[in-house]
Protein backbone atom coordinates (compact mmCIF):
# COMPACT_ATOMS: atom_id res chain seq x y z
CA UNK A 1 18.36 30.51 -95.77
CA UNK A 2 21.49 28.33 -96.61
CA UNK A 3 22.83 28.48 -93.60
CA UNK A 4 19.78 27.84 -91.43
CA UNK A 5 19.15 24.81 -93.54
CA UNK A 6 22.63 23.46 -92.61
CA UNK A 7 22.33 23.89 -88.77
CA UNK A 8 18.48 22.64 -88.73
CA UNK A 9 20.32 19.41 -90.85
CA UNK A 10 23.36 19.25 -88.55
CA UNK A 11 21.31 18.98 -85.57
CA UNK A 12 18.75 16.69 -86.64
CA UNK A 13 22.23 14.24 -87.74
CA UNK A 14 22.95 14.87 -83.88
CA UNK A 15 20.02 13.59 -82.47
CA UNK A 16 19.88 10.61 -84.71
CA UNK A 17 23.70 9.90 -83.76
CA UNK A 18 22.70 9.78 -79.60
CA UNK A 19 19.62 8.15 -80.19
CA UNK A 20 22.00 5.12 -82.09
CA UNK A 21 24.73 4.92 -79.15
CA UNK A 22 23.95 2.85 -76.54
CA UNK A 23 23.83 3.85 -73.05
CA UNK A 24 26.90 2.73 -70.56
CA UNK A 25 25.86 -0.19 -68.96
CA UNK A 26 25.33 -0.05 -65.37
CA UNK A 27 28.34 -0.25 -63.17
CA UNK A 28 27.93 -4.12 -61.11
CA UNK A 29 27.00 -4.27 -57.79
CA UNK A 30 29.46 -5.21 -55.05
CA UNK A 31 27.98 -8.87 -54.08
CA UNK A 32 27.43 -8.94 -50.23
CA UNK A 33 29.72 -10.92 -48.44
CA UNK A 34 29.16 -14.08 -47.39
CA UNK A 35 29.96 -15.00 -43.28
CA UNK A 36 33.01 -16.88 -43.39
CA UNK A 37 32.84 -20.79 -42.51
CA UNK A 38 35.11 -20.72 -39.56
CA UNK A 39 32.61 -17.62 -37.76
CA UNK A 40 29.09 -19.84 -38.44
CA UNK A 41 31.06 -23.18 -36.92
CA UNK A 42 31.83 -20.78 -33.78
CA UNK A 43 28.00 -20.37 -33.29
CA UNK A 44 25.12 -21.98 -31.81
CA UNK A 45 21.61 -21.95 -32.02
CA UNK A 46 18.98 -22.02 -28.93
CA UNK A 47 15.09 -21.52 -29.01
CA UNK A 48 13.69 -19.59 -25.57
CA UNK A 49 10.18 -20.19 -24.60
CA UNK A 50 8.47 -16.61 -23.53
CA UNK A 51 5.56 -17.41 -21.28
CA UNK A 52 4.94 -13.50 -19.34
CA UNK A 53 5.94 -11.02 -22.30
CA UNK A 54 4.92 -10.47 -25.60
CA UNK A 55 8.05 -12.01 -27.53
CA UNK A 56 8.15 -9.54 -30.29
CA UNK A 57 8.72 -6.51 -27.81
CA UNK A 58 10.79 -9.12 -26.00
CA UNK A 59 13.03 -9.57 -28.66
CA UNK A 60 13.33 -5.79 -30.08
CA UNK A 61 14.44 -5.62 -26.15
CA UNK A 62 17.20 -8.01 -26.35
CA UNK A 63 18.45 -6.62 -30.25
CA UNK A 64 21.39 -4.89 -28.93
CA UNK A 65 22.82 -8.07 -26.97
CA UNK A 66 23.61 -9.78 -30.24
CA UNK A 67 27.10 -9.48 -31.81
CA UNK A 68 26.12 -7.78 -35.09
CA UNK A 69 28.23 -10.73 -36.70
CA UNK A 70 27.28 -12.03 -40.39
CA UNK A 71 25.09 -15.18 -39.85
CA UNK A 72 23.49 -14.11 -36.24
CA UNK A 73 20.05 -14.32 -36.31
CA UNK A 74 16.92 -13.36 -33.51
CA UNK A 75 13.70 -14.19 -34.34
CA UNK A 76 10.03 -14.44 -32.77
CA UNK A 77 7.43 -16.59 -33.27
CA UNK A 78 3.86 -16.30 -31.42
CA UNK A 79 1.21 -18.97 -31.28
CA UNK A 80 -2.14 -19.21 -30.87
CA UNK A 81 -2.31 -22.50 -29.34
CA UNK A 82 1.24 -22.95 -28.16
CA UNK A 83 4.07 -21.28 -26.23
CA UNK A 84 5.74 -18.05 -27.70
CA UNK A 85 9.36 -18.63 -28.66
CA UNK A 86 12.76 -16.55 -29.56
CA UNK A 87 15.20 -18.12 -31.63
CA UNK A 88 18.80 -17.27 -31.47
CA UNK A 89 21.64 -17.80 -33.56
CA UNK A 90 25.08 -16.39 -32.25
CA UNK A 91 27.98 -16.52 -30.49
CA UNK A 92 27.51 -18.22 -26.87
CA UNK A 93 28.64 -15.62 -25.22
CA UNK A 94 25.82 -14.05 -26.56
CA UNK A 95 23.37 -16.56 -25.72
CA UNK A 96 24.48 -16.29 -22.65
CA UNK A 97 23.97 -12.18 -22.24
CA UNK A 98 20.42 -13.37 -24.03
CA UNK A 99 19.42 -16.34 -21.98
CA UNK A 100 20.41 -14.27 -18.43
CA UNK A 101 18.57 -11.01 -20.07
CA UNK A 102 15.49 -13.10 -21.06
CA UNK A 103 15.63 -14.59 -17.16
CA UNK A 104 14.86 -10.94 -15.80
CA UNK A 105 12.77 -9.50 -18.39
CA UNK A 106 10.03 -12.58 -18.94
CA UNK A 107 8.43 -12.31 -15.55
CA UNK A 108 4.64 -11.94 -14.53
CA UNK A 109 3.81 -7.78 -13.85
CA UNK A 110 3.01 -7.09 -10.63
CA UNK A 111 -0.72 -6.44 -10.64
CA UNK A 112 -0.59 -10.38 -12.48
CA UNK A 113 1.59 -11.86 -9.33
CA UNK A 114 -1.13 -11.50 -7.03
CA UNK A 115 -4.50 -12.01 -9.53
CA UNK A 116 -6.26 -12.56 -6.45
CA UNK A 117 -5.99 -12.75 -3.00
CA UNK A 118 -8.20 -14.04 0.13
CA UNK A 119 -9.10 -11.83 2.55
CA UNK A 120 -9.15 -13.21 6.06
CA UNK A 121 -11.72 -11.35 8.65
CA UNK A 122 -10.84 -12.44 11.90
CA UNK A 123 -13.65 -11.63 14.53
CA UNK A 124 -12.26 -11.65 18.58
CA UNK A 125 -13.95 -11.22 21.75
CA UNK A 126 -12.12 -10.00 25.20
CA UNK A 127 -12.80 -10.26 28.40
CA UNK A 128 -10.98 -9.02 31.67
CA UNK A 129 -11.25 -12.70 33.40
CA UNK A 130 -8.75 -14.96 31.56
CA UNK A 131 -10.08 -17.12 29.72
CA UNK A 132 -8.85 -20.59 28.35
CA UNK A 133 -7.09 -20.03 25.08
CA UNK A 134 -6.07 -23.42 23.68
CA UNK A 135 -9.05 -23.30 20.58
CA UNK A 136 -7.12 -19.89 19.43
CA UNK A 137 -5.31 -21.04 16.39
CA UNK A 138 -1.72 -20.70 16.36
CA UNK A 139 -1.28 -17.89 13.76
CA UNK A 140 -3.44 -15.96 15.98
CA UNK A 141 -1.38 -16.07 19.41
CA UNK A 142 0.53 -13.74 18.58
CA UNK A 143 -1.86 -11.38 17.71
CA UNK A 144 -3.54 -12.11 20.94
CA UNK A 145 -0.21 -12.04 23.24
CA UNK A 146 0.70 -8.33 21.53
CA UNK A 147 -3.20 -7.55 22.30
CA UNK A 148 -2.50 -8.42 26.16
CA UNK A 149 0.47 -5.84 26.10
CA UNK A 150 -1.60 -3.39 24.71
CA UNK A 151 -5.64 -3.77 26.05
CA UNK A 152 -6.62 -4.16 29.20
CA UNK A 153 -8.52 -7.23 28.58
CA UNK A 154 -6.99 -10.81 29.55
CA UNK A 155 -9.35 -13.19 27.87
CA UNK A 156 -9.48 -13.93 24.23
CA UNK A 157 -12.13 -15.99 22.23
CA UNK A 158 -12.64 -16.42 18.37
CA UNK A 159 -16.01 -15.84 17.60
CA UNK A 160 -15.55 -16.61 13.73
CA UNK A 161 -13.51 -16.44 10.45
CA UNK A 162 -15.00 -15.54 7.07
CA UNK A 163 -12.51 -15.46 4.08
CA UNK A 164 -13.48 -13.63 1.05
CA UNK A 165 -11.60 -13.99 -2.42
CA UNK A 166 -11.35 -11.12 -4.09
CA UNK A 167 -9.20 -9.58 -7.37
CA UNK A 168 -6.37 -7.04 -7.23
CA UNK A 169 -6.38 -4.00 -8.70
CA UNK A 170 -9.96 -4.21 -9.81
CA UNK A 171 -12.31 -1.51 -9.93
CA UNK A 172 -15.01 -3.45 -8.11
CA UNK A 173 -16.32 -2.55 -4.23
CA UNK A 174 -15.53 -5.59 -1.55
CA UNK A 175 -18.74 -6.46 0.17
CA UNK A 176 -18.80 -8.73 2.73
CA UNK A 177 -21.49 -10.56 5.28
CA UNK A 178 -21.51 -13.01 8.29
CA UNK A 179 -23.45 -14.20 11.01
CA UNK A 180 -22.88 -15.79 14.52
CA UNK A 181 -24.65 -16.91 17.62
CA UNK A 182 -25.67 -13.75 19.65
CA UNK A 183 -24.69 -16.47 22.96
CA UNK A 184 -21.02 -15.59 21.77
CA UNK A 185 -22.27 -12.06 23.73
CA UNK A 186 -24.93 -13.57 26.22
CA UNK A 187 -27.12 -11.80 23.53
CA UNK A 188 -30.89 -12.67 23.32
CA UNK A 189 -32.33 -15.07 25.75
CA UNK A 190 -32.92 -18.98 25.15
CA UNK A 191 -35.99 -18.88 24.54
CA UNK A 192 -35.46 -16.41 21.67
CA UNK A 193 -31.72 -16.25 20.58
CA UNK A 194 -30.86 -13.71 18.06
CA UNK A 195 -27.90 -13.85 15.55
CA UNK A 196 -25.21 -10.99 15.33
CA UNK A 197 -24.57 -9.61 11.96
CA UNK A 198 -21.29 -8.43 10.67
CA UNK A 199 -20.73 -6.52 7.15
CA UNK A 200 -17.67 -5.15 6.02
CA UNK A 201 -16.62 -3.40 2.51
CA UNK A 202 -13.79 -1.65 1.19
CA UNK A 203 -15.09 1.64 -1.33
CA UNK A 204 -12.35 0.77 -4.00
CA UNK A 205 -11.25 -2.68 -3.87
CA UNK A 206 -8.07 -3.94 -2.77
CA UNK A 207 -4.86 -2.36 -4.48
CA UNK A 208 -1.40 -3.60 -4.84
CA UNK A 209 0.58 -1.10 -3.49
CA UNK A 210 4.31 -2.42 -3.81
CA UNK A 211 6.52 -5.19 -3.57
CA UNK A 212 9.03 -5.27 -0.99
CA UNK A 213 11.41 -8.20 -1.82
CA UNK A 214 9.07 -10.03 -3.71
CA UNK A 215 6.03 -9.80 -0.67
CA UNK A 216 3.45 -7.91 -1.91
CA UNK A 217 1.99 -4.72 -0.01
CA UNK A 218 -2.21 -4.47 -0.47
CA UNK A 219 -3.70 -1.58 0.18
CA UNK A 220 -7.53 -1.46 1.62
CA UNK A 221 -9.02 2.00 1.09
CA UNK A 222 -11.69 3.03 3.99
CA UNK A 223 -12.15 -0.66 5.48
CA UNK A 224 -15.29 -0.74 7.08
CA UNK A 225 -16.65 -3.01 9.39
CA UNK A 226 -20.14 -2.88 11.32
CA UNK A 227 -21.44 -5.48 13.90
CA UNK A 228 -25.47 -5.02 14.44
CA UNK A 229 -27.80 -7.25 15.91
CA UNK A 230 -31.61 -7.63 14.63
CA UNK A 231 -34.40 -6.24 17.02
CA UNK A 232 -38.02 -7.33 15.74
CA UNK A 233 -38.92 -5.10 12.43
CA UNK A 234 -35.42 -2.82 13.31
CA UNK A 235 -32.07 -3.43 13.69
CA UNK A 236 -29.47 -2.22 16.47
CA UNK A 237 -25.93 -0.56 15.94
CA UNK A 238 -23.51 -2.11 18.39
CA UNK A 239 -19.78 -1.71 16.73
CA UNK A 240 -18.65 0.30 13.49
CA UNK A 241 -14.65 0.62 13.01
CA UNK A 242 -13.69 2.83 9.66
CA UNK A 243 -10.11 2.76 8.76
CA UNK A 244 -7.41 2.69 5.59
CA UNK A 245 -5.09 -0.31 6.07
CA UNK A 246 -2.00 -1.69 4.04
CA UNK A 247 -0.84 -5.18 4.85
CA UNK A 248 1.70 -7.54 3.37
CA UNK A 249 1.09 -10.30 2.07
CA UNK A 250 0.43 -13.04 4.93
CA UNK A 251 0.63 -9.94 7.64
CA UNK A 252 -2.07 -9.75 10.44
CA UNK A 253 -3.49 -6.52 11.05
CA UNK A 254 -6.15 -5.70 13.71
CA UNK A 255 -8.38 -3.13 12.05
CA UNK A 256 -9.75 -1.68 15.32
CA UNK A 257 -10.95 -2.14 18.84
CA UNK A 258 -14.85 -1.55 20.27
CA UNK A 259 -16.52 -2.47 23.21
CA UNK A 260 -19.97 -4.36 23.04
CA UNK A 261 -22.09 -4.95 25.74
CA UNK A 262 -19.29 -4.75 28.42
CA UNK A 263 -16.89 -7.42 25.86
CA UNK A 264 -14.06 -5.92 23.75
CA UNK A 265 -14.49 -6.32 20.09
CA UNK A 266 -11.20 -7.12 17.96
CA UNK A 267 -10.98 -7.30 14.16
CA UNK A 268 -7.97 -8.40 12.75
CA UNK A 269 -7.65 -8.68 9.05
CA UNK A 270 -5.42 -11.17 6.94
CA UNK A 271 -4.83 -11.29 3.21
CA UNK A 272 -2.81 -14.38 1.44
CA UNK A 273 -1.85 -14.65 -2.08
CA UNK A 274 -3.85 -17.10 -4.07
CA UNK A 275 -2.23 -19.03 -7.22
């Protein structure tokens, strides 16, 4: 009993002995270095306006064109009612690699570069006597002169023009309608002249396809186009031309050739960028 009363004492001496002794302090901290003068005199500070991207994912982009150095600095700002902006601190060398980087990245998408575009239906009517051709306008001559290589008709006339504006890359259907003097095809008499209708639609819209050098490449899927003329309570089918087309931006393309009432029919079809 002696001896357990010593231990039991001994160890309760023990605990009261570490419970007095302080802990060891904690060992300090190495204090982060501060960028030395001569580094933050060699750089220089520029603020980039982002007007395409989103300037956050811009700027995780650009992270690995910065030196690393103490004192560099990239940061983004967004707002609501003003221009999105980077701000750089670095080397200018680095700027530089930024600024050029920031030049190639921050540019509209493709589908944004051409929004919309106006589509040009051109409407022609051929002959086999020449006819004179001095009304044609001039971006259509050449469409006419590679026509005469091609048809056997010599004599060209514009009947009409319709533009349509219409959105890229949307889901919606093109529809399109226009009207013109049946006399344009001795159609009807004088005493009761009729008007030709024309309707045209695309089943998905107009697509951007590519870019080839910066021109953009639409694509038209099943074009259709139907000239029809009105005959008391019915109607009358006299042209329908069905076809897929791509076409740059600014091209002329003819869609298709008929023949109505002893006249060749031309459609060619235009499409131009609009800003």
């Amino acid at each position: 009993m002696t001896i357990i009363r010593a231990l039991t004492l001994a160890s309760l001496l023990a605990s009261t002995l570490a419970a007095q002794t302080p802990s060891p302090a904690p060992a300090p901290q190495a204090k982060e270095a501060e960028p030395d003068l001569a580094t933050l005199r060699a750089m220089k500070s520029k603020v980039f306006v982002v007007q395409h991207r989103d300037s956050y994912h811009l700027m995780m982009s650009l992270d690995g064109l910065g030196s690393g150095a103490k004192g560099a600095q990239m940061r983004w700002a967004k707002q609501d009612d003003g221009p999105s902006t980077i701000t750089v601190r670095d080397f200018p060398e680095n700027l530089a690699s930024i600024e050029e980087a920031i030049k190639r990245l921050d540019v509209p998408s493709a589908s944004r570069k051409a929004a919309d575009v106006e589509l040009i239906v051109h409407v022609l009517f051929a002959s086999k006597a020449p006819v004179a051709e001095a009304d044609l306008p001039g971006d259509l001559r050449e469409v006419v002169k590679q026509l005469k290589g091609t048809l056997a008709y010599r004599g060209y006339t514009l009947a009409a023009s319709f533009v349509q504006r219409v959105s890229v890359n949307g889901d919606r259907i093109i529809q399109g309608h226009g009207q013109l003097e049946g006399n344009a095809l001795a159609a009807g008499s004088a005493k009761e002249p009729t008007l030709l209708n024309m309707d045209w639609e695309s089943n998905r819209g107009v697509s951007l396809e590519s870019t080839d050098g910066g021109t953009a490449r639409y694509f038209l899927r099943k074009f259709q186009f139907k000239l029809w003329e009105r005959r008391g309570t019915g109607s009358e089918n006299l042209a329908q031309l069905e076809t897929d087309i791509t076409l740059k931006d600014g091209e002329k393309v003819v869609v298709g050739t008929s023949v109505v009432k002893d006249r060749g029919l031309i459609v060619v079809l235009s499409a131009r960028r609009v800003d």
